[in-house]
Protein backbone atom coordinates (compact mmCIF):
# COMPACT_ATOMS: atom_id res chain seq x y z
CA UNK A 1 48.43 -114.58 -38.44
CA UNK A 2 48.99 -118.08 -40.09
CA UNK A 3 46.23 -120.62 -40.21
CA UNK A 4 48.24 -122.96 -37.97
CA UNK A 5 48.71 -120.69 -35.47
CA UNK A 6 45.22 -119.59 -35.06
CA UNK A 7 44.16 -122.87 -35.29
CA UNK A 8 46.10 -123.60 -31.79
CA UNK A 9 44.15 -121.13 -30.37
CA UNK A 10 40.79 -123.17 -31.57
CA UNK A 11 42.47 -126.23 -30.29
CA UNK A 12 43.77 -124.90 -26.74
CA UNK A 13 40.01 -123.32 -26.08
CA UNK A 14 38.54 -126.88 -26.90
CA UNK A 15 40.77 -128.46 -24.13
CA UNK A 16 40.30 -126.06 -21.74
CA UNK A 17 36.45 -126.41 -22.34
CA UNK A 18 36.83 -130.44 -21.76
CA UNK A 19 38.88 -129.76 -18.70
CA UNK A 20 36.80 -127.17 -16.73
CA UNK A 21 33.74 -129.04 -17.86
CA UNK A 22 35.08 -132.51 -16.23
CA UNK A 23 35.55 -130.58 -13.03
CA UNK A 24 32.36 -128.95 -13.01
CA UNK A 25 30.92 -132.52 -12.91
CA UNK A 26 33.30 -133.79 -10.92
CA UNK A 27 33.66 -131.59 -7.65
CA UNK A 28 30.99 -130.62 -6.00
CA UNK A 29 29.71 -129.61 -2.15
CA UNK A 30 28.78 -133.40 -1.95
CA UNK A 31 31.88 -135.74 -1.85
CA UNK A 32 31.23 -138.57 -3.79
CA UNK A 33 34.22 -140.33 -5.31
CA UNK A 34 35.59 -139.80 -8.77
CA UNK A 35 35.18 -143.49 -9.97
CA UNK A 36 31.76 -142.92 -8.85
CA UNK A 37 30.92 -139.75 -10.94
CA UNK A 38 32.29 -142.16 -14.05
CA UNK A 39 30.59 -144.75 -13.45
CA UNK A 40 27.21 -142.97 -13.28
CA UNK A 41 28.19 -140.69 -16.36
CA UNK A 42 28.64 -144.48 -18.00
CA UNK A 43 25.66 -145.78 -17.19
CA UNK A 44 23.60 -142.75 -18.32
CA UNK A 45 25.14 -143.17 -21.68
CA UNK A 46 24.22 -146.93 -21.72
CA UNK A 47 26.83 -148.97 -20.37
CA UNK A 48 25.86 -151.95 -18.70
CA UNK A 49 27.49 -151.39 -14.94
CA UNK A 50 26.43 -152.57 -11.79
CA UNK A 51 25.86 -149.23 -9.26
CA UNK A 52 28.35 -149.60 -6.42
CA UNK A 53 27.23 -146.01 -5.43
CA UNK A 54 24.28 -144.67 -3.07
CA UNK A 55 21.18 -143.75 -5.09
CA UNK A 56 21.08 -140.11 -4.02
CA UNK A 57 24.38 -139.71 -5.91
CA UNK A 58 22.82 -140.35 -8.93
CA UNK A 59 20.88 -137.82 -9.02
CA UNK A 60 23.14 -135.48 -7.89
CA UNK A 61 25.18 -135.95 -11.04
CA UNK A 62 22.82 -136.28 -13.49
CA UNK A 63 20.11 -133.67 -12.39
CA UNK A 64 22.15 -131.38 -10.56
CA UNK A 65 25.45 -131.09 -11.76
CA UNK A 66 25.61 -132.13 -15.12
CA UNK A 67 22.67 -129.52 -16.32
CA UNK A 68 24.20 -126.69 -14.49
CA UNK A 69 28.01 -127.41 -16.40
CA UNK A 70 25.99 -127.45 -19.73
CA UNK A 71 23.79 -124.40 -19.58
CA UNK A 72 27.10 -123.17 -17.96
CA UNK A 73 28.39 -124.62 -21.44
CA UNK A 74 25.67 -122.91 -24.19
CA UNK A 75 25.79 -119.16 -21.86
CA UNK A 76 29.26 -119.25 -22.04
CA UNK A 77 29.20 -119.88 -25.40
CA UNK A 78 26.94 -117.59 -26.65
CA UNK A 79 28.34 -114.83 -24.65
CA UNK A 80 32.12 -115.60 -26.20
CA UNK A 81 30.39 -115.86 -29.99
CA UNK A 82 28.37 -112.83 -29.50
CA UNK A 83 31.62 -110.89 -27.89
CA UNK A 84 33.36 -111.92 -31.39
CA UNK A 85 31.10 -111.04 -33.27
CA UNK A 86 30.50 -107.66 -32.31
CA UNK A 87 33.78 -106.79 -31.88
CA UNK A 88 34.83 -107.92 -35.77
CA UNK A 89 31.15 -106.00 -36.98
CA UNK A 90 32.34 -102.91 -35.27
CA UNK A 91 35.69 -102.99 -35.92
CA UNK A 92 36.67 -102.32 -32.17
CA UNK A 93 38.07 -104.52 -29.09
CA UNK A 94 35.78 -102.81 -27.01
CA UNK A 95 32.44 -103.98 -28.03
CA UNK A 96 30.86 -106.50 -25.94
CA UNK A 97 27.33 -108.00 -25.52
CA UNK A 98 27.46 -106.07 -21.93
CA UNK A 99 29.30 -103.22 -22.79
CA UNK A 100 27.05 -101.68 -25.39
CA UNK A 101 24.07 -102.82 -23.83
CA UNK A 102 22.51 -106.12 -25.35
CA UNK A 103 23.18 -108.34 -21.81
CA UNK A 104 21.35 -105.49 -19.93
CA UNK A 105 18.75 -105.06 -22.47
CA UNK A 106 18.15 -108.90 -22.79
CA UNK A 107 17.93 -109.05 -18.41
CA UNK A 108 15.31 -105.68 -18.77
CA UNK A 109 13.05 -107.84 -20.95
CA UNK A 110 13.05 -110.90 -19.24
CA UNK A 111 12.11 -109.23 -15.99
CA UNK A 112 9.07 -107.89 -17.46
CA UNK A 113 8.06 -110.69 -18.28
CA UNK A 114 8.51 -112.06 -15.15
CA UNK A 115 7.16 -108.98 -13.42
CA UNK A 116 3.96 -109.47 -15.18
CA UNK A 117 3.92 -112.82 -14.93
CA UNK A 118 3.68 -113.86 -18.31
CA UNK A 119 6.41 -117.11 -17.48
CA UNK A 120 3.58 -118.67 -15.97
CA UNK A 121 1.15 -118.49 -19.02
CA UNK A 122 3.75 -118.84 -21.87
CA UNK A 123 7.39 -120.82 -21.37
CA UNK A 124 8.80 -119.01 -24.31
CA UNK A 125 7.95 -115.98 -22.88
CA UNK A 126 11.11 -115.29 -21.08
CA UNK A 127 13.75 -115.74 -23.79
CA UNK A 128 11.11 -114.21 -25.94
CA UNK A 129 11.14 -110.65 -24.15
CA UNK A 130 14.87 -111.20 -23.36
CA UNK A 131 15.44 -111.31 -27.19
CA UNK A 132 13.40 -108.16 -27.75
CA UNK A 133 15.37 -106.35 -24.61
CA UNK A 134 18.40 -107.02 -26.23
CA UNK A 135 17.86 -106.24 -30.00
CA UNK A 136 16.05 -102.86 -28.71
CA UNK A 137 18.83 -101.95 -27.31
CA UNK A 138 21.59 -103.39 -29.90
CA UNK A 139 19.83 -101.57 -32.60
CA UNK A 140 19.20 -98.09 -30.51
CA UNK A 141 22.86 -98.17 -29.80
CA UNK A 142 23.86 -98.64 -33.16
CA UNK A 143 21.64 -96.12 -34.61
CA UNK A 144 23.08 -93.33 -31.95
CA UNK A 145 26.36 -93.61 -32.28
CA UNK A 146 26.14 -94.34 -36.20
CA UNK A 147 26.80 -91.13 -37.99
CA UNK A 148 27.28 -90.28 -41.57
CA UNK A 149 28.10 -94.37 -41.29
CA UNK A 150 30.71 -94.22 -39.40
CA UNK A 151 30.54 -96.08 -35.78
CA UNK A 152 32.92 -94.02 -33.48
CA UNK A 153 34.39 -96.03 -30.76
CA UNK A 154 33.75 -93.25 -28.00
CA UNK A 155 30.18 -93.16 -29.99
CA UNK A 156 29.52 -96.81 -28.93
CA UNK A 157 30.77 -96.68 -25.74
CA UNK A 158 29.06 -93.67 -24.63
CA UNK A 159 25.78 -94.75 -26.48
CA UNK A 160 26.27 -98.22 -24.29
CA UNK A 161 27.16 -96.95 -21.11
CA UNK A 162 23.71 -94.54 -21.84
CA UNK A 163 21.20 -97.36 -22.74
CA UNK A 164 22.35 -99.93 -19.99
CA UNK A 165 22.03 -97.25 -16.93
CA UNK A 166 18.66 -97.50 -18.74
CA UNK A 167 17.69 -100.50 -18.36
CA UNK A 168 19.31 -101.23 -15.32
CA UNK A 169 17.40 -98.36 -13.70
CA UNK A 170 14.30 -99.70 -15.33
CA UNK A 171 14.94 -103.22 -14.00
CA UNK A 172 15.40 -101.33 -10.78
CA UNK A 173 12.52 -100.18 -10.81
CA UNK A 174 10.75 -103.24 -11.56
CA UNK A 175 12.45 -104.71 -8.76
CA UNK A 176 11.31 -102.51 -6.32
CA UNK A 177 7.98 -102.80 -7.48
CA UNK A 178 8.03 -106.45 -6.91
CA UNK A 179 9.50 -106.58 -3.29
CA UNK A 180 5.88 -106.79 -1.96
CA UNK A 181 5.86 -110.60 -3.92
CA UNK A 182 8.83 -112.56 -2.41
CA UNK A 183 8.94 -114.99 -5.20
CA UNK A 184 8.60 -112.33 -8.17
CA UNK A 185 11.16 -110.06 -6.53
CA UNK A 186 13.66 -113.18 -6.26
CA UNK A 187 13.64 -114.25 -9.56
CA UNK A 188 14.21 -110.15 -10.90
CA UNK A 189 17.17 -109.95 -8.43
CA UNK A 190 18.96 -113.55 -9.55
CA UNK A 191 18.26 -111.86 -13.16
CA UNK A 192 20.21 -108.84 -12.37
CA UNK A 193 22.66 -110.64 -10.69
CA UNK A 194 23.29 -113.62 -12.87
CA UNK A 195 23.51 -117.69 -12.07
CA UNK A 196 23.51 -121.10 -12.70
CA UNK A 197 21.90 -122.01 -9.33
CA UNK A 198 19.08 -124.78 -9.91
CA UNK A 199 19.82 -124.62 -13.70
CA UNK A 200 18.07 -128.14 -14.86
CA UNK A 201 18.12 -129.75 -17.96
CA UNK A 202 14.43 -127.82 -18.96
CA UNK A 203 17.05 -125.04 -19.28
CA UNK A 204 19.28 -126.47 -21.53
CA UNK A 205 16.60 -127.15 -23.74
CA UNK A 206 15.53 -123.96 -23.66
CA UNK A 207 18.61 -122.12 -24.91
CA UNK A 208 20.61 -125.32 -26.29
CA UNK A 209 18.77 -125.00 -29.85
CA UNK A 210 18.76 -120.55 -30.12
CA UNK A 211 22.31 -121.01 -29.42
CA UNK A 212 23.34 -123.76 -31.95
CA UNK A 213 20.47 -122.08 -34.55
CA UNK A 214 22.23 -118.63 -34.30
CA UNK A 215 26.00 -119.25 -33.62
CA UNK A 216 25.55 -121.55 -37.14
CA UNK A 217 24.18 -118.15 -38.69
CA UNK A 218 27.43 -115.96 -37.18
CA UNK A 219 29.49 -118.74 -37.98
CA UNK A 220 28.66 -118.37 -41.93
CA UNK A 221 29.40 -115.02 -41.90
CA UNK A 222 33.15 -115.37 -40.76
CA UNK A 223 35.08 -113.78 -43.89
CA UNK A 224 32.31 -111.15 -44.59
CA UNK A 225 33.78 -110.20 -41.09
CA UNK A 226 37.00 -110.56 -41.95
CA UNK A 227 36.58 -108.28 -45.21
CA UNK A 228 35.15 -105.92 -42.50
CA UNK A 229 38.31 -105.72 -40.83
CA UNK A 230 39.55 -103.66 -43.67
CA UNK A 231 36.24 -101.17 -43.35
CA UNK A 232 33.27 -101.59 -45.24
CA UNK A 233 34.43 -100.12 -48.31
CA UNK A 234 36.67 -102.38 -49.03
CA UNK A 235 33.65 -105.11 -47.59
CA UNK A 236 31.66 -103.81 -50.22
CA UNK A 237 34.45 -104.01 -52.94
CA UNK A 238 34.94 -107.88 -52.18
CA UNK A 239 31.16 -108.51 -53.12
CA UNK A 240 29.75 -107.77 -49.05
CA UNK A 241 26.53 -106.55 -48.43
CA UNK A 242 27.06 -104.89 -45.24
CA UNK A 243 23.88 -103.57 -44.49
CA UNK A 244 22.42 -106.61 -44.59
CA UNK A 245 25.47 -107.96 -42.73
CA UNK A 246 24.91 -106.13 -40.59
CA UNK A 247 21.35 -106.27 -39.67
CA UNK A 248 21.85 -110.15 -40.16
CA UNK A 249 24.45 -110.40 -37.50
CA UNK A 250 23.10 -107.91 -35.20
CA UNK A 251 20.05 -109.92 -35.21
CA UNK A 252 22.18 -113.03 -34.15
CA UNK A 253 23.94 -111.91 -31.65
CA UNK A 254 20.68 -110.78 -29.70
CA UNK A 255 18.92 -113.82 -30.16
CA UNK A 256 21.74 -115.85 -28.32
CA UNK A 257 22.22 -113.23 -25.68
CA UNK A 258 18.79 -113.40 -25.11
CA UNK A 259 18.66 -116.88 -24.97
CA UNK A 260 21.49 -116.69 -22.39
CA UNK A 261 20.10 -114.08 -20.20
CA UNK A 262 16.99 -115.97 -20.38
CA UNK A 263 18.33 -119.53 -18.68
CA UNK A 264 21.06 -117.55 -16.71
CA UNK A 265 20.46 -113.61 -15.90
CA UNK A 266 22.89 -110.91 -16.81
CA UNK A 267 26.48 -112.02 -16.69
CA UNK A 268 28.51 -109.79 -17.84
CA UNK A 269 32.56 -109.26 -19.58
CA UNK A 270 32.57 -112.85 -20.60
CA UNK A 271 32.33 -111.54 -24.59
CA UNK A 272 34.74 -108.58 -23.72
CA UNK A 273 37.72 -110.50 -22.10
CA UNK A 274 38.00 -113.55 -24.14
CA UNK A 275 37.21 -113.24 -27.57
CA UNK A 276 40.03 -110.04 -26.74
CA UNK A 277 42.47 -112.43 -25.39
CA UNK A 278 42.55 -114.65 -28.42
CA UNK A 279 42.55 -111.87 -31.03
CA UNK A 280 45.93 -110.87 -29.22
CA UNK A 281 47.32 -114.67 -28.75
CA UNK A 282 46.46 -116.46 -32.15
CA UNK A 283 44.72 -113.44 -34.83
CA UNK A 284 41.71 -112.02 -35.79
CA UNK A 285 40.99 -114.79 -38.58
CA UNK A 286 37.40 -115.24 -37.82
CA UNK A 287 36.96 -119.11 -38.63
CA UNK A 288 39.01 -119.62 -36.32
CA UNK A 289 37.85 -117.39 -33.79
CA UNK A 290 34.67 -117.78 -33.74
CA UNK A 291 35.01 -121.00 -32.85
CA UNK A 292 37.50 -120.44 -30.26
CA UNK A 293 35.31 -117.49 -28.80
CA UNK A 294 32.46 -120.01 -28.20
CA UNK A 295 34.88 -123.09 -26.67
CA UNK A 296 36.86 -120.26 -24.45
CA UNK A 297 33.56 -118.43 -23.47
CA UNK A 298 32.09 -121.62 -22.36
CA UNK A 299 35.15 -123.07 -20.39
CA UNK A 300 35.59 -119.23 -18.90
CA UNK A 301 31.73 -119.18 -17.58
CA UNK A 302 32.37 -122.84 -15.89
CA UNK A 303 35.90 -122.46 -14.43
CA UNK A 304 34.68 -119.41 -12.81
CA UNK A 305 30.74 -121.03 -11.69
CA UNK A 306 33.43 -123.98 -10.25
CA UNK A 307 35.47 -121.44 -8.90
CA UNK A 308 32.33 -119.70 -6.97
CA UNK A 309 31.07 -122.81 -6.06
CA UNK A 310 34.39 -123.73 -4.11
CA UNK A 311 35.87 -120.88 -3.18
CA UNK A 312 32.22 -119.57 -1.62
CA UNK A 313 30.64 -122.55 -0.73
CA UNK A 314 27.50 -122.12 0.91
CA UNK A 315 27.37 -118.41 0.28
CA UNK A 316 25.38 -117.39 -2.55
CA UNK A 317 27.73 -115.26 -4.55
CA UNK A 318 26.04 -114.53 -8.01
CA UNK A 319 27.64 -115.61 -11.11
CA UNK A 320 27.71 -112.11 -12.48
CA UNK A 321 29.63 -110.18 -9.93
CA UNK A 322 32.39 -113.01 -10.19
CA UNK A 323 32.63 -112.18 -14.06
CA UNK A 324 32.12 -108.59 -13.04
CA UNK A 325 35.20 -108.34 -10.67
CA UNK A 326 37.34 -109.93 -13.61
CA UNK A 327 36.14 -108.07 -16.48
CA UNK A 328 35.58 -104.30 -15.27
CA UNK A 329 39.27 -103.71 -14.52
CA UNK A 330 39.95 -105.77 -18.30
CA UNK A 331 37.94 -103.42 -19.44
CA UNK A 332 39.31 -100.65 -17.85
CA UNK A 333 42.97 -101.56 -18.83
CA UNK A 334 41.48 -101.59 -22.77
CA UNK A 335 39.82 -98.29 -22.19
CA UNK A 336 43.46 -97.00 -21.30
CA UNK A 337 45.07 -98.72 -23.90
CA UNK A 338 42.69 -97.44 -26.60
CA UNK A 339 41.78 -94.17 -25.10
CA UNK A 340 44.45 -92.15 -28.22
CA UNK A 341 41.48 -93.70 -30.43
CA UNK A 342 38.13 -92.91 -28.41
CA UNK A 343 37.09 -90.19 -31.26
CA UNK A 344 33.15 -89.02 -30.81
């Protein structure tokens, strides 16, 4: 695919992300005019206006809104990168953050650490065990359905499919365990579930830098992933270390999955369905992808957050099962499509 081509794809998922992200600030179960919203965004960013709205709008925007669109923004884009990623380092459409595991590995380890109530002593301790969770599982997958080092599609899958019944069962578990607290046994089932709910800008800090430190590290790597579009022996014959490739990238992708799961519970699909889309639309050239995977994750998580937030307003439908309900029956459609190449 040419370079201009692709490069519309970077350019259309920017937009998209500046659109949905506008909206996300701007509407809202509170009405409070648009000139409003701009006025206050203005004055946070040190424009000298005189308020003409009511103080309790204020804070609506800025502490309410505008952290919730942009953890909304570094989830969705570490989901999208991480969906990328995976799918160029296994050389199949099919691999996801969620499908093989890593999302439901990253939402096991945070809720033991909130089942044993080490948030409370340690604030890194969250993202911490949600990292572990997920590159347990990313590297247990890998190693099971790695054979004579070869990565069979049906391989993966299966070896997914095995490890997140897992840990959801384990988280299950855990769950149950906790019912007798009502706050420990809340936070576990928004985990599950998935959300942006209450997301503040503590948050953002939280998983702004893990995302920006490891989506620079996948980033660098875009043409050893596109030499391992050809297979890794021709990687290798272009000067690739793929083992450590590998391990390097494996390694990244859990550590901003983690982060995400950390600030936002298991939300599934969203690095299945559109880092798919734009292979299809504008190529697999990675520096451009990559990009575009992170800008069209992030607007993806947001529209559909927005789209929960208006279409079910005052019913607390989690994040998660709105992404769910999209990307099962994607990922049932590429399951048929692909199924003449599902080899074990």
């Amino acid at each position: 695919m040419s370079a201009p081509r692709a490069s519309y794809g970077l350019l259309l998922s920017m937009l998209s992300l500046v659109v949905v992200a506008v909206l996300g600030v701007l509407i809202g179960s509170a009405s409070i005019p648009v000139g409003d919203v701009l006025g206050i965004l203005a004055k946070a960013l040190g424009f000298s206006i005189e308020p003409t709205w009511r103080p309790w709008a204020e804070s609506v925007v800025l502490d309410i809104r505008l952290p919730r669109v942009v953890t909304g923004v570094c989830v969705g884009a570490a989901l999208g990168l991480s969906g990328a990623s995976l799918q160029g380092l296994f050389r199949n459409p099919l691999a996801s953050p969620s499908v093989i595991g890593v999302s439901s590995g990253a939402s096991l380890g945070a809720v033991l650490a909130i089942y044993f109530g080490l948030g409370a002593l340690f604030v890194w301790s969250i993202p911490l065990f949600a990292f572990i969770g997920a590159g347990v599982t990313t590297f247990t997958v890998y190693a099971i359905a790695t054979h004579r080092g070869q990565t069979p599609t049906g391989s993966l899958l299966l070896a997914g499919v095995a490890m997140s019944a897992l840990n959801v069962a384990m988280s299950s578990f855990l769950l149950a365990s906790a019912m007798s607290s009502w706050e420990a046994g809340r936070m576990i089932l928004f985990w599950t579930m998935g959300g942006l709910e209450a997301r503040t800008w503590d948050h953002v800090l939280l998983v702004a830098p893990i995302v920006l430190l490891g989506a620079a590290l996948i980033l660098s790597y875009a043409r050893d992933l596109d030499a391992l579009l050809l297979g890794e022996v021709h990687a290798a014959s272009v000067g690739v270390d793929v083992p450590q490739v590998r391990k390097l990238l494996i390694c990244a992708t859990a550590l901003i999955t983690g982060a995400a799961v950390a600030v936002s519970g298991g939300i599934g699909f969203v690095g299945l369905v559109v880092p798919h889309i734009l292979r299809i639309g504008f190529g697999p050239q990675h520096r451009w992808l990559l990009p575009a995977s992170m800008c069209a994750g992030a607007a993806f998580l947001v529209a559909g957050d927005l789209a929960v937030r208006v279409l079910f307003e005052g019913k607390l439908i989690p994040l998660g099962v709105a992404t769910a309900s999209i990307g099962a029956p994607f990922f049932l459609y590429l399951l048929i499509r692909h199924r003449g190449e599902l080899r074990i």
